[in-house]
Every structure is written in structure tokens, then in C-alpha cells.
Protein backbone atom coordinates (compact mmCIF):
# COMPACT_ATOMS: atom_id res chain seq x y z
CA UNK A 1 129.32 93.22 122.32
CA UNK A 2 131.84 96.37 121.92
CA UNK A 3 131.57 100.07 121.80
CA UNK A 4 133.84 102.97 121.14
CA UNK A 5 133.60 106.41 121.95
CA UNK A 6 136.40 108.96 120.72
CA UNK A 7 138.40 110.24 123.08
CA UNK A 8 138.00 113.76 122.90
CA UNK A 9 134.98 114.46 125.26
CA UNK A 10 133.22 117.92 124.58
CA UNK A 11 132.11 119.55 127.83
CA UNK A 12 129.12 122.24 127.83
CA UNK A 13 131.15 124.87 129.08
CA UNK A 14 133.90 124.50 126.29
CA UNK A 15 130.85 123.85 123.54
CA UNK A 16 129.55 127.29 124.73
CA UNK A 17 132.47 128.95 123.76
CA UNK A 18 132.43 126.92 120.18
CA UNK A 19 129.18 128.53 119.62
CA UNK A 20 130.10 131.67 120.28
CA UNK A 21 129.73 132.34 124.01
CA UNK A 22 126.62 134.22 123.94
CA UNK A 23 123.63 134.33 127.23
CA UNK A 24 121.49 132.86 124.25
CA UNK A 25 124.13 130.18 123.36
CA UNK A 26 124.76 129.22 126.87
CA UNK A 27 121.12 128.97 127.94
CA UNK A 28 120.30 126.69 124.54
CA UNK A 29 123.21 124.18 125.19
CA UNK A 30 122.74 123.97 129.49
CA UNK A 31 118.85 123.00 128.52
CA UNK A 32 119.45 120.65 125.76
CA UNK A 33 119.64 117.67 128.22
CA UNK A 34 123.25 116.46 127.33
CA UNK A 35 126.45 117.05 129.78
CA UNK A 36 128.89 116.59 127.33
CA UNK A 37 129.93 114.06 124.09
CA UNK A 38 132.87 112.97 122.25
CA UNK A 39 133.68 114.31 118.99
CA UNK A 40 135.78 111.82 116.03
CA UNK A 41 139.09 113.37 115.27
CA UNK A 42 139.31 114.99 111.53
CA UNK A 43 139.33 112.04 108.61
CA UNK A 44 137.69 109.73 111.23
CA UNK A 45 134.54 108.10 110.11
CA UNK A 46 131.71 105.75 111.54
CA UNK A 47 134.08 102.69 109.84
CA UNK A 48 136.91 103.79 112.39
CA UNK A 49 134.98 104.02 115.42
CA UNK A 50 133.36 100.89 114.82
CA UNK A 51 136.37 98.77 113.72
CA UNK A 52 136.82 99.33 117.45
CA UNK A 53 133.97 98.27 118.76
CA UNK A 54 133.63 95.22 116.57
CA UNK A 55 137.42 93.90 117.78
CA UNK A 56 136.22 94.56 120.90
CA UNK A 57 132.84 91.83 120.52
CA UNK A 58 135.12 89.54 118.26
CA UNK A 59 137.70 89.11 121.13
CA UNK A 60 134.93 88.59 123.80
CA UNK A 61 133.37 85.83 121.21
CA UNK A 62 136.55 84.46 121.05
CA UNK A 63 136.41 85.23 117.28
CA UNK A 64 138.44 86.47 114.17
CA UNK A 65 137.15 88.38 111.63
CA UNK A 66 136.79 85.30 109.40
CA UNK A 67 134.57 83.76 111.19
CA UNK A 68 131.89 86.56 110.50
CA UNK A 69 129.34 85.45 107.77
CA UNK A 70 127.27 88.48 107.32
CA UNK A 71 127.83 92.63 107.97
CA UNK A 72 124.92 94.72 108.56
CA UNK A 73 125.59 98.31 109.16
CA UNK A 74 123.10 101.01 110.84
CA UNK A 75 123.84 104.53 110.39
CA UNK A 76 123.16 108.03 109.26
CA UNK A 77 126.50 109.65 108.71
CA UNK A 78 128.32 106.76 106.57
CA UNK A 79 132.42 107.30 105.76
CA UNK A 80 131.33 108.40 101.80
CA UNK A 81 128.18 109.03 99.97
CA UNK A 82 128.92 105.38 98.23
CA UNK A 83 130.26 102.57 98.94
CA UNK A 84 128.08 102.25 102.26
CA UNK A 85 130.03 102.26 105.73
CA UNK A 86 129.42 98.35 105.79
CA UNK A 87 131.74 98.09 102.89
CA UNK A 88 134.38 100.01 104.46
CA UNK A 89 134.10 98.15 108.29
CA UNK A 90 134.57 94.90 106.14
CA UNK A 91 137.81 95.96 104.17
CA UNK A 92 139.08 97.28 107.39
CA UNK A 93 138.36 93.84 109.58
CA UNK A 94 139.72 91.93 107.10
CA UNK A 95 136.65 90.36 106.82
CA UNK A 96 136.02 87.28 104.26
CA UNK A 97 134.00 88.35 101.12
CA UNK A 98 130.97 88.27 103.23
CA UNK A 99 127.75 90.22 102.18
CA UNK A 100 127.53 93.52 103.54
CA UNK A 101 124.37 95.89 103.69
CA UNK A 102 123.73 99.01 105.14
CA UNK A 103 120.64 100.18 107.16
CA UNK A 104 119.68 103.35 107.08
CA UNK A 105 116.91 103.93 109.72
CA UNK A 106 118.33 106.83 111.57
CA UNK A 107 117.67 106.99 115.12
CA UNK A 108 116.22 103.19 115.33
CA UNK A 109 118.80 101.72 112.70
CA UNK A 110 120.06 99.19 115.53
CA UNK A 111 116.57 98.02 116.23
CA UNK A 112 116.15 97.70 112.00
CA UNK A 113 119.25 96.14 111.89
CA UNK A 114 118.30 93.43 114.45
CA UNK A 115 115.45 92.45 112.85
CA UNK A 116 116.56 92.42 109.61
CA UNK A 117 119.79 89.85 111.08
CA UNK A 118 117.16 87.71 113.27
CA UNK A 119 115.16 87.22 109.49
CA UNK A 120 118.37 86.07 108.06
CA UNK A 121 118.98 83.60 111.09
CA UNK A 122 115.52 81.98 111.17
CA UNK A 123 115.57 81.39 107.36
CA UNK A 124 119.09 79.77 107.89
CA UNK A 125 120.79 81.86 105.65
CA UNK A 126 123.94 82.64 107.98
CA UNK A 127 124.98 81.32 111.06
CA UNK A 128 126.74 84.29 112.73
CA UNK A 129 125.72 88.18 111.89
CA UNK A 130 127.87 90.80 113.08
CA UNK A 131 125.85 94.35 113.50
CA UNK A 132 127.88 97.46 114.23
CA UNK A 133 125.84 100.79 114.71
CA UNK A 134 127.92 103.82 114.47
CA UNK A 135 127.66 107.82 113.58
CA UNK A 136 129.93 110.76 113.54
CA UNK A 137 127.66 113.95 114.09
CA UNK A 138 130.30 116.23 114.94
CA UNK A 139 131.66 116.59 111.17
CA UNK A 140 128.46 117.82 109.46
CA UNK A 141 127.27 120.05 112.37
CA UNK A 142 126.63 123.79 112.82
CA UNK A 143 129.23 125.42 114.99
CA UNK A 144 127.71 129.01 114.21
CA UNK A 145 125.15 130.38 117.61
CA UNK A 146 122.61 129.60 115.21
CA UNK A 147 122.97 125.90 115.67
CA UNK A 148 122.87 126.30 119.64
CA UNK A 149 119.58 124.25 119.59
CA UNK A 150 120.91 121.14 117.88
CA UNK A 151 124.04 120.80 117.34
CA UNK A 152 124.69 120.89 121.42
CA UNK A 153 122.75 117.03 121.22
CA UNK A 154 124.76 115.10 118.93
CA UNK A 155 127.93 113.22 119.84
CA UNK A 156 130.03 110.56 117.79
CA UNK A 157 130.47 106.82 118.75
CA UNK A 158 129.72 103.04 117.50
CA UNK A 159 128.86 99.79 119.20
CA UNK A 160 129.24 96.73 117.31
CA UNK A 161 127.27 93.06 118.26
CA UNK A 162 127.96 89.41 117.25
CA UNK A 163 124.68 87.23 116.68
CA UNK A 164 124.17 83.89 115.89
CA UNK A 165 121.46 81.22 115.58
CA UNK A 166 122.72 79.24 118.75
CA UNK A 167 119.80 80.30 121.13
CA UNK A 168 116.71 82.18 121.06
CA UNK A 169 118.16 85.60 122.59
CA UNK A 170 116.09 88.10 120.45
CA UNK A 171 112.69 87.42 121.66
CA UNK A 172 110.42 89.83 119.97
CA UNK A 173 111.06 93.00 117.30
CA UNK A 174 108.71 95.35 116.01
CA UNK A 175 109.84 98.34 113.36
CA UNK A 176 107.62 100.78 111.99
CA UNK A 177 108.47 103.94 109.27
CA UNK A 178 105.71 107.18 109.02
CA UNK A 179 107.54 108.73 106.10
CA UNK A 180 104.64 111.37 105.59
CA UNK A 181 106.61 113.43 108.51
CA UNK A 182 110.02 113.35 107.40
CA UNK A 183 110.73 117.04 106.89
CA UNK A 184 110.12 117.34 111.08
CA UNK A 185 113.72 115.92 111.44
CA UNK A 186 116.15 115.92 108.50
CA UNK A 187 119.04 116.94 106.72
CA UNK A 188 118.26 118.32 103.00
CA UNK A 189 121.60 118.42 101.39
CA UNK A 190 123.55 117.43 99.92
CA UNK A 191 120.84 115.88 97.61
CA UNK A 192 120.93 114.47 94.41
CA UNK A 193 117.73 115.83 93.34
CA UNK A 194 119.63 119.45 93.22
CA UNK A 195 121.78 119.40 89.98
CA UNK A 196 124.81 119.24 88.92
CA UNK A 197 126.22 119.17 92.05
CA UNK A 198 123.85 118.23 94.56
CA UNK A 199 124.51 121.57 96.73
CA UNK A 200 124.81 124.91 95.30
CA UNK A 201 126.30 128.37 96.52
CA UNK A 202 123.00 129.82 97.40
CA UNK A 203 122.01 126.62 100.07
CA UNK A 204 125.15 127.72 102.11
CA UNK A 205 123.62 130.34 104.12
CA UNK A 206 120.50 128.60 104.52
CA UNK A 207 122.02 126.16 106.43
CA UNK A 208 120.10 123.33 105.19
CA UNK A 209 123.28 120.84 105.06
CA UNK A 210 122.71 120.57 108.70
CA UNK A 211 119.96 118.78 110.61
CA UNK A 212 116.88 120.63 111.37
CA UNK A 213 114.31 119.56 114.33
CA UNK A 214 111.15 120.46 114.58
CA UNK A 215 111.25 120.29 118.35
CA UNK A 216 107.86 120.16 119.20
CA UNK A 217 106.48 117.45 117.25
CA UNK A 218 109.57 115.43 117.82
CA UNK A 219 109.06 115.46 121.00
CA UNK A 220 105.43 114.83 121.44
CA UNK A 221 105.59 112.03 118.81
CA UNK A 222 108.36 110.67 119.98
CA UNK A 223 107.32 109.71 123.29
CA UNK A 224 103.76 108.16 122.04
CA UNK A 225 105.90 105.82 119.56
CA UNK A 226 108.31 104.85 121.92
CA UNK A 227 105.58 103.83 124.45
CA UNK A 228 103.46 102.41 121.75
CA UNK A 229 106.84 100.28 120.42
CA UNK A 230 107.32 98.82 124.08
CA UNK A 231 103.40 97.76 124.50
CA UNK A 232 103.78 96.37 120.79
CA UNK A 233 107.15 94.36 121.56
CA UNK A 234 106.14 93.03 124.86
CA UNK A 235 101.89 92.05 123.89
CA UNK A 236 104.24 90.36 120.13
CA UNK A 237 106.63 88.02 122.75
CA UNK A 238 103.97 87.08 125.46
CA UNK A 239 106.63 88.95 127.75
CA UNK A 240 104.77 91.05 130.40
CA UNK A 241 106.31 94.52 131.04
CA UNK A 242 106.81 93.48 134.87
CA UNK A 243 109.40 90.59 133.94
CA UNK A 244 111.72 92.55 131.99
CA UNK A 245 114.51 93.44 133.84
CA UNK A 246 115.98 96.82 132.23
CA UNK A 247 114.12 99.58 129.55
CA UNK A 248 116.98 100.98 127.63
CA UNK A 249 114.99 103.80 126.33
CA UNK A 250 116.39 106.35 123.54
CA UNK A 251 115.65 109.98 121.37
CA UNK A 252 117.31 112.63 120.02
CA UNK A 253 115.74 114.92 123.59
CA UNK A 254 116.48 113.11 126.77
CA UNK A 255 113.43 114.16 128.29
CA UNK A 256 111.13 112.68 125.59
CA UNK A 257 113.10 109.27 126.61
CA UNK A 258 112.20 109.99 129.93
CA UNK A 259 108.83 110.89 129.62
CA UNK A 260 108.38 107.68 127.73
CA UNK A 261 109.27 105.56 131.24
CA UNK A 262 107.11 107.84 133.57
CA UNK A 263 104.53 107.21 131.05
CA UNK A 264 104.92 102.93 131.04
CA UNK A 265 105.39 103.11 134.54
CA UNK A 266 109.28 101.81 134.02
CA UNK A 267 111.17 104.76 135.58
CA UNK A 268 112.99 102.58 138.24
CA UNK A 269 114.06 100.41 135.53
CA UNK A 270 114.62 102.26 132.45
CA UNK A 271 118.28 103.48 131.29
CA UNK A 272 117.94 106.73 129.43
CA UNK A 273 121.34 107.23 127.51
CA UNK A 274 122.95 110.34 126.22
CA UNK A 275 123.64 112.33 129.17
CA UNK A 276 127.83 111.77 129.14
CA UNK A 277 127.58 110.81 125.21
CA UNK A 278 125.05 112.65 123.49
CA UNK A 279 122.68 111.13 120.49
CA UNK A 280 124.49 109.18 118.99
CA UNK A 281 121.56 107.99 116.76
CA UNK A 282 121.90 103.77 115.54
CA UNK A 283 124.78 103.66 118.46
CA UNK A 284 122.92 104.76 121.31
CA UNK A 285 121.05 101.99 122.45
CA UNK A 286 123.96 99.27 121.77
CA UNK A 287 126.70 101.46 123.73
CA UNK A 288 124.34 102.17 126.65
CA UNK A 289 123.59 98.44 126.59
CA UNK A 290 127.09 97.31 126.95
CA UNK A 291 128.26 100.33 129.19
CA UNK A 292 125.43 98.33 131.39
CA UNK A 293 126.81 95.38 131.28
CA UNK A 294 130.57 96.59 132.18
CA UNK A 295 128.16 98.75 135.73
CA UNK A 296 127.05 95.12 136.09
CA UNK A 297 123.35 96.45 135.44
CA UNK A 298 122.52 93.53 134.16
CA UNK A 299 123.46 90.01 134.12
CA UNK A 300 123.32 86.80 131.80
CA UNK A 301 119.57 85.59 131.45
CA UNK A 302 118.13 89.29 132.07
CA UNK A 303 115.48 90.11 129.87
CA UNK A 304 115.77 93.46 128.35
CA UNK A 305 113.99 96.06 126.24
CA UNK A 306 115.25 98.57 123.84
CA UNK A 307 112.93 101.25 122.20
CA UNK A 308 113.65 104.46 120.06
CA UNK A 309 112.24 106.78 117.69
CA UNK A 310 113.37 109.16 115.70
CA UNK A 311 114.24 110.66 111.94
CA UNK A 312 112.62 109.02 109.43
CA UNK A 313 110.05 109.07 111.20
CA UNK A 314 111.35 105.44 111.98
CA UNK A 315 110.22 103.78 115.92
CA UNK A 316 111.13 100.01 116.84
CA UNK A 317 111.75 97.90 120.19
CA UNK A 318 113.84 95.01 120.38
CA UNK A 319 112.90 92.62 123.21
CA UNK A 320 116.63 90.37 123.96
CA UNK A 321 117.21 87.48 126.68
CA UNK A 322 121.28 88.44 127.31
């Protein structure tokens, strides 16, 4: 495994003053859950951050690029609108021409993209899958007071992970899409159903080119699919919730996260990213998975569980032997 996180770390009191400095903006960013993030320098893109990571899980696999079979990208901010982010993380590797496909499952894209690569491995198609998960929020976000609510959650950052058919790590996945609630947390433009060119004049001021959260329901639904994903993953393996060793619990709203352990009675033993980072959406669980390992929070032979939920509306655990 790898991760990367830009080095320019955004602070609350300095993303305040971004927003325009107001009471209103300072009360909205100090109760949005988050401490601070890192924001990608200009012309960096998720392909960037995640080269990183992935020379970071190639060295510790005592790898080349080469020797990567597959590419399977998750994310929701890719480098261009086409070719996918997958495309450009292979030119920049120096990959072999290798397939590679990008997921696009928001908020649970890593969980997708695991069970999409553990598919490929049991039907012997590849040997050896690399899956990088990477975002940068900070480029499409609204830096007026009236994105104090959301844009204060978002930070930029990628994780990359090597898997291969040598063991029987990934225990148990389960992935699930409700797409009749999409408009609760999206981004509208640009879209190519608005002619001729996808975003006109009048959708400036609107704002809809930035992401828009219906709070509420987010919230309330996301904790009842992330609990519901963690009951489904565990009941799928035959794994009961008392032998897993670490819950590495994620959303876009910390607290939902955190309801979610008090709610499956895991608070001792869940890891709720995003306070030092932000959302990071298909990177979060992966980076706060290996910043784990490098705390020593968990060991070889720990079982773990990682659960999400978010835009889409997509939801998904992962259940992994490390």
C-alpha cells in the first residue's frame, strides 16, 4: 500500500479567511467536523497524487511498474473529462499496455474497486491488480461564503494498493447503488445533457458546478447504510463483528461515521478518518488504512473492516485479512 497527500495543508483558521472571514463563515467551517486538509497545487490532478502513492506500494512489493497486469481507478474528480484518470496513472508509471478502467462510485469507489479486482482474480483473469483511489476537491470548489457549508469538508489526496491472487486477503465485499436519490449529493455541471457546451453563462451564478449536499438526508442515510454494509459484510464472510480487529469507517460528515460505530457497538475499535485530511471521497478509506499501519494500529493477520457511503447514493464494506 501507498498514499499521498499534497503538501500544502489548509488550516480552519486560514480557510476562514478564504471564505471571506465572516461570524457566519467561521461558525460553518469550526462545525463541519474537519481540522484542516491538503489542497493539490494548480495543474495537479488525481493521476499526480496517485503516481505517488502507487511508487510508494510498488517499492514495498518489491515491484516495477511492469509487473502490474491490470489498473483500476476509483474517483470522482478524474485529470480530464476523457481519457479516464486510469489512463493517465498508466502513461505516467510507465506501465505495460495493461487494461485500465475507471470506477466511478464516488464516496465508496475503493470498496467498488475492490470488488470489481477480487472478480477479476477469482476468474483468473490477472494475477496482480493495482487499485489507486484518488480525488482533488480543492480545484472545483466554492471559495465564495456561500460555500462555507461544503466546501470546508473536502481535501485532496490518493492511496494506491497492489493485489494479487496469492492468498485469500479480501474476505467478504458487498456494494450496493440507490440511484433514485442522487440529486441529495451531486454536482450538475458541467453536463453533457446542456448543449453546445455543456455549461452556459446563466449556470454561473447558480453555482451548480459545485457539489451540493442535502445535509440532512445524507446524514441520516448515511449512517443506516454504513451500519447495514458492516452487518451485510460480516453475516456474507461468517466473520463475527467481535473478531475483527479495526472498523475503518468513512462519509462525507464525520459525525455520521461516528454515529455509525456508537450504533454497531465498535467505537473502541473503529478509525473515523478525515479529521487532519478532510473527505477525500475513493481515497479515504485506503489512506486512513495505511496511515494505520505506519501508527502500528494494526498488524499482519488483523482482520479489518472498511465501510462508506456516500454520492451516488453508492454504500459498500470490504472485509480484508492484512
Amino acid at each position: 500500500m501507498g498514499y499521498c497527500l499534497p503538501e500544502r495543508r489548509v488550516e480552519n483558521a486560514d480557510l476562514v479567511r478564504e471564505l471571506g472571514g465572516t461570524a457566519e463563515v467561521e461558525m460553518a467551517v469550526n462545525a463541519c467536523g474537519v481540522r484542516s486538509r491538503h489542497y493539490a497545487g494548480e495543474g495537479v490532478g488525481p493521476s499526480d497524487l496517485a503516481k505517488a502513492a502507487a511508487g510508494n506500494a510498488l517499492r514495498e512489493a518489491s515491484l516495477d511498474a511492469k509487473g502490474v497486469e491490470f489498473l483500476i481507478f476509483a474517483t470522482m474528480t478524474p485529470d480530464v473529462t476523457f481519457p479516464g484518470a486510469g489512463c493517465y496513472l498508466q502513461d505516467k508509471l510507465g506501465c505495460a499496455t495493461v487494461g485500465a478502467l475507471d470506477v466511478r462510485a464516488q464516496c465508496a469507489g475503493f470498496v467498488f474497486a475492490l470488488d470489481v479486482a477480487s472478480q477479476f482474480l477469482a476468474a483468473g483473469a490477472y494475477r496482480r491488480i493495482l487499485i489507486a483511489a484518488g480525488d482533488v476537491h480543492s480545484s472545483g470548489l466554492d471559495f465564495s461564503p456561500r460555500g462555507a457549508s461544503v466546501t470546508p469538508l473536502f481535501g485532496d489526496g490518493a492511496a494506491a494498493v497492489l493485489v494479487g491472487d496469492e492468498g485469500d486477503e479480501l474476505l467478504a465485499t458487498t456494494i450496493h447503488t440507490d440511484a433514485t436519490e442522487f440529486e441529495r449529493f451531486w454536482c450538475e455541471f458541467p453536463s453533457s445533457r446542456r448543449p453546445p457546451t455543456r455549461f452556459l453563462p446563466e449556470d454561473l451564478p447558480l453555482g451548480k458546478h459545485y457539489p451540493a449536499i442535502d445535509a440532512e438526508f445524507v446524514r441520516r442515510d448515511g449512517k443506516d447504510k454504513i451500519v447495514s454494509a458492516v452487518e451485510e459484510v460480516s453475516a456474507k464472510s461468517g466473520v463475527a463483528r467481535s473478531e475483527i480487529r479495526r472498523y475503518f469507517l468513512q462519509h462525507v460528515f464525520r459525525d455520521t461515521a461516528l454515529g455509525a460505530a456508537e450504533a454497531l457497538g465498535v467505537a473502541d475499535r473503529a478509525n473515523v478518518g478525515g479529521l487532519e485530511e478532510g473527505h477525500i471521497a475513493s481515497a479515504s478509506l485506503p489512506i486512513a488504512v495505511c496511515r494505520a499501519r505506519e501508527r502500528g494500529d494494526i498488524q499482519a493477520g488483523d482482520v479489518i473492516c472498511l465501510a462508506t457511503a456516500g454520492a451516488g447514493m453508492n454504500w459498500g464494506a470490504a472485509l480484508i485479512r492484512m
